[in-house]
N, C-alpha and C. Protein backbone atom coordinates (compact mmCIF):
# COMPACT_ATOMS: atom_id res chain seq x y z
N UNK A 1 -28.31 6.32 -7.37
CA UNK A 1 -27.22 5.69 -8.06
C UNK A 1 -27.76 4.46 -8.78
N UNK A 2 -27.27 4.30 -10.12
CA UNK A 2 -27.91 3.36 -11.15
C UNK A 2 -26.65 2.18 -11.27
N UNK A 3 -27.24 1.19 -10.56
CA UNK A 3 -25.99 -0.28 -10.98
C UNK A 3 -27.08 -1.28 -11.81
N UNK A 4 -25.91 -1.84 -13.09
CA UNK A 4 -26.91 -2.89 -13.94
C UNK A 4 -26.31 -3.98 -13.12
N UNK A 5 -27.01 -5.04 -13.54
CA UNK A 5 -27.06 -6.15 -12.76
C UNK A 5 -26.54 -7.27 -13.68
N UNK A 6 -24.99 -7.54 -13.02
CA UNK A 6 -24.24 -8.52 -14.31
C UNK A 6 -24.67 -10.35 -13.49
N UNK A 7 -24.46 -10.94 -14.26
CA UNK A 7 -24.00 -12.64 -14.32
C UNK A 7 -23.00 -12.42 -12.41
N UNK A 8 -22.43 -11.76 -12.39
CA UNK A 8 -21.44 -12.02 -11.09
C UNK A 8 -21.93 -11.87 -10.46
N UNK A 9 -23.18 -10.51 -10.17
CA UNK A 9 -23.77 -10.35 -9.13
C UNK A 9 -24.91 -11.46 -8.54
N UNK A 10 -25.19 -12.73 -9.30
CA UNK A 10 -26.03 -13.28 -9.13
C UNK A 10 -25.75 -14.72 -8.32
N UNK A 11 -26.69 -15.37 -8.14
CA UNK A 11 -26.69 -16.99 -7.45
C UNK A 11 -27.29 -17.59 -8.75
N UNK A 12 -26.63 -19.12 -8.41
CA UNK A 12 -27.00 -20.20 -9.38
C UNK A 12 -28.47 -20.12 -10.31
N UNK A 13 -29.47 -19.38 -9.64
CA UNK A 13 -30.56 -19.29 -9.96
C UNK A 13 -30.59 -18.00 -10.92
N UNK A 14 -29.78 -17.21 -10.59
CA UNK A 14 -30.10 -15.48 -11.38
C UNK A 14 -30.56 -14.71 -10.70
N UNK A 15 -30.51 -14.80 -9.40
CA UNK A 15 -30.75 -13.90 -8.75
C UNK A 15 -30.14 -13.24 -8.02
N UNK A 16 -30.32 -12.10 -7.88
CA UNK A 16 -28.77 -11.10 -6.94
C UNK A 16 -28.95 -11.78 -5.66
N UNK A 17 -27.60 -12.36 -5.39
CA UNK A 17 -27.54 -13.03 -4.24
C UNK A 17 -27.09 -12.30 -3.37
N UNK A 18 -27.67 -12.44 -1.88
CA UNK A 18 -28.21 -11.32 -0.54
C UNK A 18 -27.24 -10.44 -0.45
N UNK A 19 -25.95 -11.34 -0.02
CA UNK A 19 -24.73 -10.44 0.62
C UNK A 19 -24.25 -9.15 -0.53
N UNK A 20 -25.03 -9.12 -1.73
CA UNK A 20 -24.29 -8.08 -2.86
C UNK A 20 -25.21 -6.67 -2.10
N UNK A 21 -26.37 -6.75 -1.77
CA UNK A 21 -26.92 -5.70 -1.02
C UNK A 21 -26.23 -4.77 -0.61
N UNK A 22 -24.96 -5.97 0.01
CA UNK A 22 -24.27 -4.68 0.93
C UNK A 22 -23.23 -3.73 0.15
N UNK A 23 -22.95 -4.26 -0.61
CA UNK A 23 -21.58 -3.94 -1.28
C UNK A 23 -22.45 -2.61 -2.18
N UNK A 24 -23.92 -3.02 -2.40
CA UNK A 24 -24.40 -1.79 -3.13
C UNK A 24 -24.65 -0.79 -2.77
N UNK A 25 -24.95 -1.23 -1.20
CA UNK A 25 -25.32 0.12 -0.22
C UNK A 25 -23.88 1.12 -0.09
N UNK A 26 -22.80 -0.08 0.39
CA UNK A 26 -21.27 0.93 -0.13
C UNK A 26 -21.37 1.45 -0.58
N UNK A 27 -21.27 0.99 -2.11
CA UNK A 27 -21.19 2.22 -3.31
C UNK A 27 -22.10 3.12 -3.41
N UNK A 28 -23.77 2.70 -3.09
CA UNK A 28 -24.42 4.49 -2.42
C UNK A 28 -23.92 5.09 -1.51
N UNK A 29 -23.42 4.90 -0.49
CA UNK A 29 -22.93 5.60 0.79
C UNK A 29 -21.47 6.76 -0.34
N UNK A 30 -20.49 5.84 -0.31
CA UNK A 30 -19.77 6.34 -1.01
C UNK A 30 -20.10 7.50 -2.10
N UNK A 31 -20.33 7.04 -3.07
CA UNK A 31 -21.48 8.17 -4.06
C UNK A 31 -22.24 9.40 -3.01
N UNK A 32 -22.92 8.81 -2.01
CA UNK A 32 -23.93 10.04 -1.30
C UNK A 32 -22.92 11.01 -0.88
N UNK A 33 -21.85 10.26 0.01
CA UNK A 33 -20.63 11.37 0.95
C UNK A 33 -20.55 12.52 -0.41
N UNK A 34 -19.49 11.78 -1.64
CA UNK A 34 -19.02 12.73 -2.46
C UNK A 34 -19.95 13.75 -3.13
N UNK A 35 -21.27 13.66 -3.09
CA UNK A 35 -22.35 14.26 -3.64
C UNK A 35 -22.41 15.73 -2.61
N UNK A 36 -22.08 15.21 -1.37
CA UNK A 36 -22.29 16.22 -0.10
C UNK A 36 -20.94 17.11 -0.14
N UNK A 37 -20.02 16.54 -0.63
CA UNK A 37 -18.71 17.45 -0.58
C UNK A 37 -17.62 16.54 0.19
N UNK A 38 -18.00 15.31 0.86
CA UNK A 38 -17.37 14.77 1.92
C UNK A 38 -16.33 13.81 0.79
N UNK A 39 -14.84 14.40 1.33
CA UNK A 39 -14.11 12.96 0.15
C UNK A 39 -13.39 11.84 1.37
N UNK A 40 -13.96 11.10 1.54
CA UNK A 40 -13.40 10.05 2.51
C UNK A 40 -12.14 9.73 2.56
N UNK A 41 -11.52 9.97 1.43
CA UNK A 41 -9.89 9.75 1.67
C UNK A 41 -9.45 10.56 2.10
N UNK A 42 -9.54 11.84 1.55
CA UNK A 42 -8.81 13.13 2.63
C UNK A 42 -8.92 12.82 4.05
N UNK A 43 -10.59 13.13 4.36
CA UNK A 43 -10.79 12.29 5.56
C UNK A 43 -10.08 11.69 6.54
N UNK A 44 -10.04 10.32 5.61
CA UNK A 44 -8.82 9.44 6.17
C UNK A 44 -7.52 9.63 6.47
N UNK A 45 -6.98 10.05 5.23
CA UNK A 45 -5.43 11.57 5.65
C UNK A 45 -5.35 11.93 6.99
N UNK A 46 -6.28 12.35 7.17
CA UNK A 46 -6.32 13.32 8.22
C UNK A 46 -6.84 12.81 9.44
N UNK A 47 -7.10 11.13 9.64
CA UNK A 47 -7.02 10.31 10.82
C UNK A 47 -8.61 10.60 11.17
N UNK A 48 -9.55 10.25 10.40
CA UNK A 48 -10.90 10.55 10.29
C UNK A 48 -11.66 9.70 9.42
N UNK A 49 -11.82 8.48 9.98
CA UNK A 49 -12.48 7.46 9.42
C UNK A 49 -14.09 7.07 9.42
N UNK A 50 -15.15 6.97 8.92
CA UNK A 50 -15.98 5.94 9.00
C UNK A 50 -15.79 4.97 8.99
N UNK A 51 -16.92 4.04 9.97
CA UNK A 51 -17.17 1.77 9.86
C UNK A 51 -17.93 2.23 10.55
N UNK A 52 -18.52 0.80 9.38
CA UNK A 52 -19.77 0.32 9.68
C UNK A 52 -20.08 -0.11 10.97
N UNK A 53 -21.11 -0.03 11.86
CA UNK A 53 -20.88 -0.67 12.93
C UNK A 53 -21.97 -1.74 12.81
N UNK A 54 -23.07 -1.24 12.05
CA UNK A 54 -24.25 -2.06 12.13
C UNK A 54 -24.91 -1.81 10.87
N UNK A 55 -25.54 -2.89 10.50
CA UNK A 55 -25.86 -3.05 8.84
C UNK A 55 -27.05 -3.84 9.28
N UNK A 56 -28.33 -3.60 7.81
CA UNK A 56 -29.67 -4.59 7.77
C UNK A 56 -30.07 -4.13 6.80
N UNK A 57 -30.76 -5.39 6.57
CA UNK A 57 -31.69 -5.42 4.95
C UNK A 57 -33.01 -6.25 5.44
N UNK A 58 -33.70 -5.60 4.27
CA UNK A 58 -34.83 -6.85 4.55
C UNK A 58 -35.45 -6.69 2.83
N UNK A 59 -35.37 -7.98 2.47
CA UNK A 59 -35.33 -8.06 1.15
C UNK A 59 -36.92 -8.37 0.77
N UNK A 60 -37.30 -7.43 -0.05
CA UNK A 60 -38.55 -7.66 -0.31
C UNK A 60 -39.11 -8.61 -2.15
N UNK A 61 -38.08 -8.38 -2.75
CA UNK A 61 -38.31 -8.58 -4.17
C UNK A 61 -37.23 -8.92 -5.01
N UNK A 62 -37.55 -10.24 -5.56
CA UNK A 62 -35.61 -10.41 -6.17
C UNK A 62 -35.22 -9.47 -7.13
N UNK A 63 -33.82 -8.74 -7.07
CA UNK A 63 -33.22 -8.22 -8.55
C UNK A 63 -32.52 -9.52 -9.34
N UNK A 64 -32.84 -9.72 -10.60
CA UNK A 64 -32.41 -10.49 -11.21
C UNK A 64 -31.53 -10.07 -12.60
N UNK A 65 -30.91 -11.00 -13.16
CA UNK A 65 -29.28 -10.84 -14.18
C UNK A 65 -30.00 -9.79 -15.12
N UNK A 66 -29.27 -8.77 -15.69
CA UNK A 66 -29.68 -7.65 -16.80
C UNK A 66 -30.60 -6.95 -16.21
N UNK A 67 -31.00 -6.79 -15.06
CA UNK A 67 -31.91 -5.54 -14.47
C UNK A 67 -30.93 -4.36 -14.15
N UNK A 68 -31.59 -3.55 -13.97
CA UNK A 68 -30.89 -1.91 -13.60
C UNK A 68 -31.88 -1.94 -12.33
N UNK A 69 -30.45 -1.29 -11.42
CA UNK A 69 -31.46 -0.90 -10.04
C UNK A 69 -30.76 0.58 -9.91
N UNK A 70 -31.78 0.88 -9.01
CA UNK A 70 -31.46 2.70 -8.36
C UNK A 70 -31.42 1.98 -6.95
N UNK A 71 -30.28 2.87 -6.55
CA UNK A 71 -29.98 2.79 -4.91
C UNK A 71 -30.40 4.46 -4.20
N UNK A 72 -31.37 4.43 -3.37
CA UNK A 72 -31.18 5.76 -2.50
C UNK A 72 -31.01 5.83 -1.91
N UNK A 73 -30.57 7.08 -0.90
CA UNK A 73 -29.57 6.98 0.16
C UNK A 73 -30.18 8.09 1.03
N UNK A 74 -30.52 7.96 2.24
CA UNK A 74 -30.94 9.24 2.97
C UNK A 74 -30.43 9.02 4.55
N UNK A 75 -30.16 10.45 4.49
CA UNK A 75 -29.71 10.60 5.81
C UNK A 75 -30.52 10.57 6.88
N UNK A 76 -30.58 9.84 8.06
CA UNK A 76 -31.76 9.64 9.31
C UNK A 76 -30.84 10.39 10.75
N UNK A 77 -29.61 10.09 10.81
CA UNK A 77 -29.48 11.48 11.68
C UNK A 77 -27.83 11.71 11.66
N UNK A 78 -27.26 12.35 11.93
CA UNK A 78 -25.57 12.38 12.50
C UNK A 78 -25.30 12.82 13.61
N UNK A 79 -25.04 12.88 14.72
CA UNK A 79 -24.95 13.37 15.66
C UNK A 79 -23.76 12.49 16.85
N UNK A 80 -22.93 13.32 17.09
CA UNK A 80 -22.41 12.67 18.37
C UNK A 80 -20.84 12.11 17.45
N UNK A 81 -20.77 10.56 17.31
CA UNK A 81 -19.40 9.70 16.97
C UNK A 81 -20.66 8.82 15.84
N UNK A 82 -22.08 8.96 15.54
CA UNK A 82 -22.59 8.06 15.00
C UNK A 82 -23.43 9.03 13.61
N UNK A 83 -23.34 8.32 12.29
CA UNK A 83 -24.44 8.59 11.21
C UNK A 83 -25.04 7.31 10.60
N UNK A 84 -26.38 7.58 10.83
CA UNK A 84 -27.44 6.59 10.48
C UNK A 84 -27.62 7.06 8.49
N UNK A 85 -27.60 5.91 7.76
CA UNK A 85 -27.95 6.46 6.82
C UNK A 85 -28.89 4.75 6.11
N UNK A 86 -30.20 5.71 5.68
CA UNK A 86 -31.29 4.35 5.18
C UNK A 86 -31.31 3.80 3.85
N UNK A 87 -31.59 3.13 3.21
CA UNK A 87 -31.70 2.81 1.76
C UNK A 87 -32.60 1.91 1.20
N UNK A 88 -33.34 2.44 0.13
CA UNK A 88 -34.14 2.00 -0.92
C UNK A 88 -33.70 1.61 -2.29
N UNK A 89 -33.73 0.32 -2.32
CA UNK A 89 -33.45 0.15 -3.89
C UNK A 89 -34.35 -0.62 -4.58
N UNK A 90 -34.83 0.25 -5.54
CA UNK A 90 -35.92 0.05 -6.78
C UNK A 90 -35.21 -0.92 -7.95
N UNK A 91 -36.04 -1.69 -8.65
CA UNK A 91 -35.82 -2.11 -10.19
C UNK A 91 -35.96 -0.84 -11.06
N UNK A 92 -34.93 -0.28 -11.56
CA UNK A 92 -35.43 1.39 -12.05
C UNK A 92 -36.66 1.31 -13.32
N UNK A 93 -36.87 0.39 -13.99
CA UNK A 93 -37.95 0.84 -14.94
C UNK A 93 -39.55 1.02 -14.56
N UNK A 94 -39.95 -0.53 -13.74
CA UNK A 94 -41.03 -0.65 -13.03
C UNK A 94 -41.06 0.06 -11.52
N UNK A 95 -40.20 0.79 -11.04
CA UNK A 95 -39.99 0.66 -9.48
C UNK A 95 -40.28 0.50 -8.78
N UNK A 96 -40.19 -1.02 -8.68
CA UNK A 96 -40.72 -1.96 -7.84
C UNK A 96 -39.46 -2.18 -6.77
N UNK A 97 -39.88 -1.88 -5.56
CA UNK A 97 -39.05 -1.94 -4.31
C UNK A 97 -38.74 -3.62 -4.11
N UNK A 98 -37.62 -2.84 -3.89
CA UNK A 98 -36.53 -4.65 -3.49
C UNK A 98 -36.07 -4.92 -2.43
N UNK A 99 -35.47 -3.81 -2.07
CA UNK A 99 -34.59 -3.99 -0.23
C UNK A 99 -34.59 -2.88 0.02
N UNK A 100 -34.83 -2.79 1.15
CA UNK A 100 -34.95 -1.43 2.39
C UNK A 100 -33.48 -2.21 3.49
N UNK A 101 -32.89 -0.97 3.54
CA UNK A 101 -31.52 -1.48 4.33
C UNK A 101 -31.27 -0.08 5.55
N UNK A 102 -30.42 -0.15 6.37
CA UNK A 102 -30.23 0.78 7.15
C UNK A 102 -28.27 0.50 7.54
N UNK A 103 -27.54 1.23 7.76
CA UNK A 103 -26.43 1.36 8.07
C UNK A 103 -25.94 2.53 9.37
N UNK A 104 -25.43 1.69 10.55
CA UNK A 104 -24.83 3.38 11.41
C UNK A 104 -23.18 2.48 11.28
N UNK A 105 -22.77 4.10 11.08
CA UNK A 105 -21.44 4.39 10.84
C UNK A 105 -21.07 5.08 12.41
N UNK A 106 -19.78 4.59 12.59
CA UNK A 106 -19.27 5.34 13.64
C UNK A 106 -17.99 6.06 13.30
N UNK A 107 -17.74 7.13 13.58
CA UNK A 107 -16.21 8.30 13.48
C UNK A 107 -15.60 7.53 13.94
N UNK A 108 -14.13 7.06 13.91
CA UNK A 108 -13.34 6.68 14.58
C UNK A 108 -11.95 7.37 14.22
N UNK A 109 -10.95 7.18 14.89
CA UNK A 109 -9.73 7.64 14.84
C UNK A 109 -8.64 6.69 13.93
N UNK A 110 -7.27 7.15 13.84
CA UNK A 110 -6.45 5.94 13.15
C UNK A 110 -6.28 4.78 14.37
N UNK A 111 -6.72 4.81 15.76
CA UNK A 111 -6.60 4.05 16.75
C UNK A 111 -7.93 3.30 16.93
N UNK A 112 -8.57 3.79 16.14
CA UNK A 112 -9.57 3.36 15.94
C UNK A 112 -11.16 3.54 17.45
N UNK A 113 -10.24 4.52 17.98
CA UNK A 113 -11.11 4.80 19.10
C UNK A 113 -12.39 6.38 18.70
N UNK A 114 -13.19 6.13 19.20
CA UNK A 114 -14.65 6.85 18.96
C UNK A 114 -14.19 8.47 18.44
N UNK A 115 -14.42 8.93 17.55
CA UNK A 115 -14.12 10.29 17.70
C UNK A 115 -15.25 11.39 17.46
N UNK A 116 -15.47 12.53 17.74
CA UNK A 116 -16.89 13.46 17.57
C UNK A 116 -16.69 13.75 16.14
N UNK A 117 -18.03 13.64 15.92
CA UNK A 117 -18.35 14.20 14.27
C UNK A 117 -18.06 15.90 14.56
N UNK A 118 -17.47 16.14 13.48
CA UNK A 118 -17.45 17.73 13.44
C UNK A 118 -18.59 18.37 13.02
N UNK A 119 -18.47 19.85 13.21
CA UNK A 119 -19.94 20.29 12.73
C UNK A 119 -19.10 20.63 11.53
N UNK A 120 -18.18 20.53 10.45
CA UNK A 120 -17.60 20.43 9.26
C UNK A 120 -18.50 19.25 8.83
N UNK A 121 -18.30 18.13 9.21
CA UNK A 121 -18.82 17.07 8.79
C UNK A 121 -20.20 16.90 8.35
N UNK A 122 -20.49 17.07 9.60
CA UNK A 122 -22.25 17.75 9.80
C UNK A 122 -22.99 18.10 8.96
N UNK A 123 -22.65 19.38 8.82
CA UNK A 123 -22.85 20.51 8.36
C UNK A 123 -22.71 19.97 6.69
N UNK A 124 -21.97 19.55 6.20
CA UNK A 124 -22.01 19.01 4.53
C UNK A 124 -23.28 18.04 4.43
N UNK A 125 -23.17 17.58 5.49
CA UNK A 125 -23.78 16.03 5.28
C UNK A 125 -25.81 16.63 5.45
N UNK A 126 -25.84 17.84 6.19
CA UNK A 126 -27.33 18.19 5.98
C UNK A 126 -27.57 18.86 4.74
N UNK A 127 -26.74 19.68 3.98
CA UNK A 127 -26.91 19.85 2.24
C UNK A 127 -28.13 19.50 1.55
């Protein structure tokens, strides 16, 4: 997934300031599900949520104002009430690595209590 890099996303200096990481990894996560077939709102309809439970970055290289980055998104496992999913995001022309991040998601219910991944779920998400 290709995001340019506006004036908002940045700190006083011009540089993408940390906490936007996350919001980018969202919008890969998001993007990856629908790529797999998975539409999170139905999902949700149907009392079948992802959250985040645990999030990390480790920032290697600043993105700065008018750059284009690629976000990738790979799946590391699903199993159980939990999906691990990792991410790489490049400066897309030079691709020069910037942040390596990791996210586990947990199933939960509208009660918000643990629920089993389906092998529906699963099963899209190895594609």
């Amino acid at each position: 997934m290709e995001i340019k890099i506006y004036y908002q996303d940045t700190d006083c200096g011009g540089v993408v300031y940390y906490a936007n990481y996350l919001t980018y990894f969202e919008r890969a996560r998001t993007e990856w599900f629908a790529e797999k077939g998975i539409n999170i709102k139905k999902y949700a309809d149907r009392g079948i949520h992802f959250v985040v439970r645990h999030a990390e970055a480790e920032f290697i290289s600043p993105a700065v104002y008018g750059d284009t980055i690629t976000v990738h998104t790979y799946l590391e496992s699903a199993e159980g009430v939990r999906i691990v999913l990792s991410y790489k995001i490049e400066e897309k022309i030079n691709k020069r690595l910037l942040v390596t991040g990791k996210t586990t998601l947990v199933c939960v219910d509208d009660n918000f209590k643990p629920r089993r991944l389906s092998e529906e779920i699963t099963g899209k998400m190895k594609l």
